[in-house]
C-alpha atoms as a PDB file:
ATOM      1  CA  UNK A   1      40.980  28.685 -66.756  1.00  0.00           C
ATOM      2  CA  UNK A   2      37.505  27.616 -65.345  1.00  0.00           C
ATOM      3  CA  UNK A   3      37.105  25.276 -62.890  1.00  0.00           C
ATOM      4  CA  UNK A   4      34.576  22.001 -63.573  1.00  0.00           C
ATOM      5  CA  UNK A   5      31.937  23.773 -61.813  1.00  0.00           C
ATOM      6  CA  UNK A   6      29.659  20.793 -62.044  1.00  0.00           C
ATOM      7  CA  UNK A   7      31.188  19.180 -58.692  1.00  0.00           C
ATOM      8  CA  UNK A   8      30.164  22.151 -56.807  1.00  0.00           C
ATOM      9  CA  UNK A   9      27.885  20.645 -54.537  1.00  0.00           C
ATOM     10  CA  UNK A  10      29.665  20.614 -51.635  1.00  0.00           C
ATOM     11  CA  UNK A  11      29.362  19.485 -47.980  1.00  0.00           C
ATOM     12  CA  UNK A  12      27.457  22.805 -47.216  1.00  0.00           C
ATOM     13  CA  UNK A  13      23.340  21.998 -47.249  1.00  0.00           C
ATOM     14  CA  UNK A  14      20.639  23.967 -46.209  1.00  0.00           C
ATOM     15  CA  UNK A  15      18.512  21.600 -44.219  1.00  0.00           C
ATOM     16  CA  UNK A  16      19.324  22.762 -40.993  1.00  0.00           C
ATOM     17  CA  UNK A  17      17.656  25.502 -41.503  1.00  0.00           C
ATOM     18  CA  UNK A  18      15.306  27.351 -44.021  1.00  0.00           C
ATOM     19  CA  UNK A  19      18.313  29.370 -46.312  1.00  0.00           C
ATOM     20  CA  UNK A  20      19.501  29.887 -49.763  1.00  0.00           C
ATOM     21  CA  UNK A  21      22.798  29.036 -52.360  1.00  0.00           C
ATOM     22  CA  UNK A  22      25.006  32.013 -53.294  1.00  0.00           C
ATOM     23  CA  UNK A  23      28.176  32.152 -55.590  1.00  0.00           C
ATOM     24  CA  UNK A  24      30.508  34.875 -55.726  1.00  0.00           C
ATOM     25  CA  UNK A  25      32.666  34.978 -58.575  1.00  0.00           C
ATOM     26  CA  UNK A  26      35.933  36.532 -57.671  1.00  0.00           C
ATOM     27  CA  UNK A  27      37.720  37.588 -61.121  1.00  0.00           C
ATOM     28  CA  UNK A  28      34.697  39.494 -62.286  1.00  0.00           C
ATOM     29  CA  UNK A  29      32.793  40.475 -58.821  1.00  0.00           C
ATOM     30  CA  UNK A  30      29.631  38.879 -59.738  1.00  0.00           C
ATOM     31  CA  UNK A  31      27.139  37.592 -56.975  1.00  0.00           C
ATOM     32  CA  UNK A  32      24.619  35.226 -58.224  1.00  0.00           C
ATOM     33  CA  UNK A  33      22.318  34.033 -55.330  1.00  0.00           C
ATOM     34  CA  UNK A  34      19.145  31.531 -55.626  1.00  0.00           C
ATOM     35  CA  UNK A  35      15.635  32.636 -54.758  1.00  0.00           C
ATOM     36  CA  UNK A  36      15.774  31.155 -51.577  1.00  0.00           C
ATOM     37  CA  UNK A  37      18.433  33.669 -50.709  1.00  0.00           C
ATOM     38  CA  UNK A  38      16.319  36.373 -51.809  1.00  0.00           C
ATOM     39  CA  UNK A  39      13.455  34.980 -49.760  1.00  0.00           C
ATOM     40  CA  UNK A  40      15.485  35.045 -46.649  1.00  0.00           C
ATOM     41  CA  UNK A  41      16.487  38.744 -47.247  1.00  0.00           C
ATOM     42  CA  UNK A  42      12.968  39.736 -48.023  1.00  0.00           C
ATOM     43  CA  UNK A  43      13.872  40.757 -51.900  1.00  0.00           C
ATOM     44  CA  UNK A  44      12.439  40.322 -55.101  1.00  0.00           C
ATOM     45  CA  UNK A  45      15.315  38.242 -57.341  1.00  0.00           C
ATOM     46  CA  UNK A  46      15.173  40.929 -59.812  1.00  0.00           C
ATOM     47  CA  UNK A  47      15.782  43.756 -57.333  1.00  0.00           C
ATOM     48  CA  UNK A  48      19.392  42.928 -57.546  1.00  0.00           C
ATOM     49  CA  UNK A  49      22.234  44.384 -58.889  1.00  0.00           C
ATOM     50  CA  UNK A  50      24.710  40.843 -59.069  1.00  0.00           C
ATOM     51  CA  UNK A  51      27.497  42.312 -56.437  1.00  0.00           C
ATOM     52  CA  UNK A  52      28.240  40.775 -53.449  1.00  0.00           C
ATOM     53  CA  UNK A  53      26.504  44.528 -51.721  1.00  0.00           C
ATOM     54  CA  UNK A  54      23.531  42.566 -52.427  1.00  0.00           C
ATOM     55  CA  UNK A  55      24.464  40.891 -49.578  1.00  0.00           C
ATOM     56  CA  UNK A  56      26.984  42.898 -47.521  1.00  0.00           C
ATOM     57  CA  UNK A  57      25.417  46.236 -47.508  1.00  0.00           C
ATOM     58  CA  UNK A  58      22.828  44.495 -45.570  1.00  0.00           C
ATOM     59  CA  UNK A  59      24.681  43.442 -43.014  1.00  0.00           C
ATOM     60  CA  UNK A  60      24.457  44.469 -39.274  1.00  0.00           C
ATOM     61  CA  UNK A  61      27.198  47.728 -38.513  1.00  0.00           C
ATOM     62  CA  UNK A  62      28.163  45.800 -35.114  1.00  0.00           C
ATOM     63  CA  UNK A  63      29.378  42.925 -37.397  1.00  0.00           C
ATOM     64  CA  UNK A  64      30.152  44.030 -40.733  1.00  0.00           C
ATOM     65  CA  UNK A  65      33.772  44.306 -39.561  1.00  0.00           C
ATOM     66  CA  UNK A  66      34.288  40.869 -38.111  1.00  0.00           C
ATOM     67  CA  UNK A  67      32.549  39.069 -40.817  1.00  0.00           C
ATOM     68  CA  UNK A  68      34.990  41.245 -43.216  1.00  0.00           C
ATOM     69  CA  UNK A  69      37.611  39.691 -41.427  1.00  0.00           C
ATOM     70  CA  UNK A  70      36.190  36.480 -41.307  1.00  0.00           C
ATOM     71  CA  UNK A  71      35.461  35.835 -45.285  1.00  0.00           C
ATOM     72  CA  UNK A  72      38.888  37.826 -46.077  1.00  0.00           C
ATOM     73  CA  UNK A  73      41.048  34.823 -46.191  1.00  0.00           C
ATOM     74  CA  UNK A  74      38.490  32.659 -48.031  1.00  0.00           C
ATOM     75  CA  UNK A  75      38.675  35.928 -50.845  1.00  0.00           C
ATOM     76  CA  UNK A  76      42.801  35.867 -50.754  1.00  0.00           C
ATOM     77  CA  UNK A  77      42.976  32.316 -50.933  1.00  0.00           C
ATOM     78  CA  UNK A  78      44.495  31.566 -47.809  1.00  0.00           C
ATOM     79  CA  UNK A  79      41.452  29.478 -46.523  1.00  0.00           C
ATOM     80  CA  UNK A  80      39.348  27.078 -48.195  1.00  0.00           C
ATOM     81  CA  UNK A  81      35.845  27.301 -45.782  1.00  0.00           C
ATOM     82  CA  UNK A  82      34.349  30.188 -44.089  1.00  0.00           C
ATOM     83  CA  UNK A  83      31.105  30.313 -41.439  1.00  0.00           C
ATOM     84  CA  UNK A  84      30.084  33.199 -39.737  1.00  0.00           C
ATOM     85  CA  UNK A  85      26.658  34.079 -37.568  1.00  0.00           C
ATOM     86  CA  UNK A  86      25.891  37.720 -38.406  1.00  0.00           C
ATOM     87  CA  UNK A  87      22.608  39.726 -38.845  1.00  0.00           C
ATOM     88  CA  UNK A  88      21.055  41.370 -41.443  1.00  0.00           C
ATOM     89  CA  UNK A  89      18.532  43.782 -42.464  1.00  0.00           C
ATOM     90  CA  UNK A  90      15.896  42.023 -43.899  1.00  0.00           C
ATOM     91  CA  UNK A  91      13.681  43.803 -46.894  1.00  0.00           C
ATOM     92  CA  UNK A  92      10.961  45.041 -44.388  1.00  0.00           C
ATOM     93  CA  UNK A  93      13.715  46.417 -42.012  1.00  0.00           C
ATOM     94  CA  UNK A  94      13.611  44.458 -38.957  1.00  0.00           C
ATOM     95  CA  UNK A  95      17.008  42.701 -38.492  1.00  0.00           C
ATOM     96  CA  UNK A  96      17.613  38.769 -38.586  1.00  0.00           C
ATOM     97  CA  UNK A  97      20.123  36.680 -37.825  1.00  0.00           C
ATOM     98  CA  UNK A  98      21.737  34.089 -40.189  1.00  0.00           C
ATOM     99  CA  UNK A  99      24.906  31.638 -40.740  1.00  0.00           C
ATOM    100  CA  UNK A 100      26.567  32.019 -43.742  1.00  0.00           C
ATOM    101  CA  UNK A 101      28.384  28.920 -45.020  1.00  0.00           C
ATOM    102  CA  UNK A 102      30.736  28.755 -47.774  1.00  0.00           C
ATOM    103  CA  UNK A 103      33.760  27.143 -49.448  1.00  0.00           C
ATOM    104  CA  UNK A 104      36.437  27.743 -52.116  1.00  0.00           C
ATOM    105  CA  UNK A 105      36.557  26.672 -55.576  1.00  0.00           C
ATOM    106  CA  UNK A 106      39.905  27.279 -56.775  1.00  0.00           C
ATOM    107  CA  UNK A 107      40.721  27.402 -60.651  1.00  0.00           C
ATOM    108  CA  UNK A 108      43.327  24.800 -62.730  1.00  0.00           C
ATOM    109  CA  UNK A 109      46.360  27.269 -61.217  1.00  0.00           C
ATOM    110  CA  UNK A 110      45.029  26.912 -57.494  1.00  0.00           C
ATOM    111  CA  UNK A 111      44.139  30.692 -57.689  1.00  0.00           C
ATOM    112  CA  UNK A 112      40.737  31.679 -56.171  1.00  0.00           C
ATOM    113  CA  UNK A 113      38.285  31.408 -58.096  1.00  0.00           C
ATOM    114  CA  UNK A 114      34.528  30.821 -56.963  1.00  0.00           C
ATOM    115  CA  UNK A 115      33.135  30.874 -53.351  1.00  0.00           C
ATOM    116  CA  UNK A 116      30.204  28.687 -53.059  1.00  0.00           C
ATOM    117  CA  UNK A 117      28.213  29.551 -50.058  1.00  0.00           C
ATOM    118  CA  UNK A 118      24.575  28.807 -48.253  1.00  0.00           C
ATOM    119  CA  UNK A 119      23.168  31.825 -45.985  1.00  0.00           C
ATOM    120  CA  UNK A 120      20.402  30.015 -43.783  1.00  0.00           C
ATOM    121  CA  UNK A 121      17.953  32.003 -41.591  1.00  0.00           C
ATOM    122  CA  UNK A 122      18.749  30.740 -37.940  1.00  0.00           C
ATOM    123  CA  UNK A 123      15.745  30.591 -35.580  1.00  0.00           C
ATOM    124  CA  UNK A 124      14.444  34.232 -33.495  1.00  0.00           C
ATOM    125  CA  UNK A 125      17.453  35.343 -31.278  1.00  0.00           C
ATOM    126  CA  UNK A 126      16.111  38.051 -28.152  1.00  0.00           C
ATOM    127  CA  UNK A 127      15.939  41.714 -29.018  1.00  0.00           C
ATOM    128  CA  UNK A 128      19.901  41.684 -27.755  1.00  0.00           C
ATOM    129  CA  UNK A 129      22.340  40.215 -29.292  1.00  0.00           C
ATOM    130  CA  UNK A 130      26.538  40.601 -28.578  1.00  0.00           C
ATOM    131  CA  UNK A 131      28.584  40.638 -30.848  1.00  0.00           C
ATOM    132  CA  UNK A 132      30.801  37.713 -29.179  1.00  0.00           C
ATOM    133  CA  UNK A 133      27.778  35.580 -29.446  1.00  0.00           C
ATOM    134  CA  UNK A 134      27.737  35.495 -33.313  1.00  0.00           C
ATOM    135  CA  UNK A 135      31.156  34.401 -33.661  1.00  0.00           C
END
């Protein structure tokens, strides 16, 4: 059964910093993002193929693992939020770093059923970044 979807606006916003909504909809594997997503990315909205790789398969090599393991429990269920710093390759190529922000919509059985997230561009970070600092 669906959720009420209209009481999705959560406690995630994106005035901190310049970023985008994105939903992921777990029993059918569609990502739906706005077009302020796709501006922070650097893509057109219709150069999209509604997965979440729209999004992962840009992320950074150095952190694709720990964000994996970061948004993992939010996918099984077993956690309600999920943030994570991580970079991405933007459109034009040059890598940028970003805070991804999200939170759980479960359906009428409790089962997982929506994640409701906000990736916001974060300001320049130097040329190196660790890893341990994006956690």
């Amino acid at each position: 059964e669906t959720p009420d979807l209209s009481q999705r606006q959560t406690d995630i916003n994106t005035n901190e910093y310049p970023g985008g909504y994105w939903e992921w909809h777990l029993p059918t594997n569609q990502f739906h993002c706005s077009s302020q997503w796709c501006d922070v990315v650097g893509i057109d909205p219709s150069n999209r193929n509604g997965t979440p790789t729209d999004w992962l398969e840009r992320v950074h090599p150095a952190d694709y693992d720990a964000l994996m393991k970061a948004i993992r429990p939010l996918v099984l269920g077993d956690s309600d939020t999920f943030e994570r710093k991580h970079r991405l390759r933007h459109a034009d190529g040059h890598w940028i770093v970003v805070r991804a922000r999200a939170t759980l919509i479960r359906n009428s059985y409790r089962d997982p059923f929506t994640i409701l997230g906000v990736l916001s561009l974060l300001p320049p970070a130097p040329e190196t970044i660790s890893v341990d600092e994006l956690a």
